[in-house]
C-alpha atoms as a PDB file:
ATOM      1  CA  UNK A   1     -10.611  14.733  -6.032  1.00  0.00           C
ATOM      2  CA  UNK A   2     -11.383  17.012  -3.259  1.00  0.00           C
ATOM      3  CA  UNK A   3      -9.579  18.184  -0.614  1.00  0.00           C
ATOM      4  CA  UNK A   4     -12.098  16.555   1.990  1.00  0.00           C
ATOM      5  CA  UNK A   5     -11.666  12.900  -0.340  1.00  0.00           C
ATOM      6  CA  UNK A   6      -7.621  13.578  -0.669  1.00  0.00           C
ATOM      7  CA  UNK A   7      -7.181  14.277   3.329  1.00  0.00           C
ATOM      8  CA  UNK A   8      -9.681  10.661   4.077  1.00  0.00           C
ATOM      9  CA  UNK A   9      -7.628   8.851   1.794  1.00  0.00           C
ATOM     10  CA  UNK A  10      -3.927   9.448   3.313  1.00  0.00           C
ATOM     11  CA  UNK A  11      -5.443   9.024   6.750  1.00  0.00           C
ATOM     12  CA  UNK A  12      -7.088   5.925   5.927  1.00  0.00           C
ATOM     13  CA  UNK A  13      -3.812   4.609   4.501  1.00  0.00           C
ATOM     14  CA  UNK A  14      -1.818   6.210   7.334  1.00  0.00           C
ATOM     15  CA  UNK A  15      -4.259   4.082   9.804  1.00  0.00           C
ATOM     16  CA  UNK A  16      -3.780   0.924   7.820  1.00  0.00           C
ATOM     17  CA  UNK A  17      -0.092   1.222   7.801  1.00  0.00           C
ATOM     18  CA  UNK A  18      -0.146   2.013  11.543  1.00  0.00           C
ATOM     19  CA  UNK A  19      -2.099  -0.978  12.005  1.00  0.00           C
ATOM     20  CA  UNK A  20       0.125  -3.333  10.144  1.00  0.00           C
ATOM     21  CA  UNK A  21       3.064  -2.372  12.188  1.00  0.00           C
ATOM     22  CA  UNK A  22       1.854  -2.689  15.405  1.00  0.00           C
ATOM     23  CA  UNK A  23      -0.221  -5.450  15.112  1.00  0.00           C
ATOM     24  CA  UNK A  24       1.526  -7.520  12.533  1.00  0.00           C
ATOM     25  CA  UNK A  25       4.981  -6.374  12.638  1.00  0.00           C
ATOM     26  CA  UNK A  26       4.755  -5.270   8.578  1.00  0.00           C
ATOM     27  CA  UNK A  27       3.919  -8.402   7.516  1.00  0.00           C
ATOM     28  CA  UNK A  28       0.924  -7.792   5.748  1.00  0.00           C
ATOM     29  CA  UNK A  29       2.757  -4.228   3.744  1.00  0.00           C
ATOM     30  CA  UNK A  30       6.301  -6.633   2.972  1.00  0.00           C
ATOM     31  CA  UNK A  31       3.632  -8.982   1.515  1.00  0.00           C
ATOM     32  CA  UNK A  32       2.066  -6.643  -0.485  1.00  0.00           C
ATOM     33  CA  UNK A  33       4.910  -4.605  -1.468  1.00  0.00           C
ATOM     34  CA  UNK A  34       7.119  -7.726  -3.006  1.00  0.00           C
ATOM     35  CA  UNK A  35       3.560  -8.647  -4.752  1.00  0.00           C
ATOM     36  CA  UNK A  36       3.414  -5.027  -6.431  1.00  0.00           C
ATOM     37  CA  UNK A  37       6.903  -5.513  -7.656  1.00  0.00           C
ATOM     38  CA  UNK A  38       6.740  -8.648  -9.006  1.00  0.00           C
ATOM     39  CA  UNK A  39       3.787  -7.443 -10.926  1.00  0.00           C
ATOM     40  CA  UNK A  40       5.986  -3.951 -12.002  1.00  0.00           C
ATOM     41  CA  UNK A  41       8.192  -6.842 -13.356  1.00  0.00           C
ATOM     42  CA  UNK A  42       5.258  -8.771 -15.220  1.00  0.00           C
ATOM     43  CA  UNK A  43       3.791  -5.821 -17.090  1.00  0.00           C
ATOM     44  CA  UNK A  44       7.297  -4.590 -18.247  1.00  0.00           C
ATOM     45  CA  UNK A  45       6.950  -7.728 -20.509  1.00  0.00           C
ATOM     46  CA  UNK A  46       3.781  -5.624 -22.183  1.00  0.00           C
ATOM     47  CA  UNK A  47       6.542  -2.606 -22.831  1.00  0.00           C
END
């Protein structure tokens, strides 16, 4: 990954997240967040 790619990436996500808060009031990143852990949970079945 360049540095160019690396620096894109964080301010894309950065943008996103400042989207979600002001528009949305974090629903959209509490959403996705519980749905990333209840998957963490899931694949420690596979362990």
């Amino acid at each position: 990954m360049t540095n160019q790619l690396a620096l894109l990436l964080g301010f894309a996500i950065v943008t996103a997240l400042t989207i979600d808060a002001y528009s949305y009031d974090w629903d959209n990143t509490l959403f996705l967040s519980r749905k990333l852990l209840e998957l963490i949970e899931w694949l420690k079945f596979w362990r």
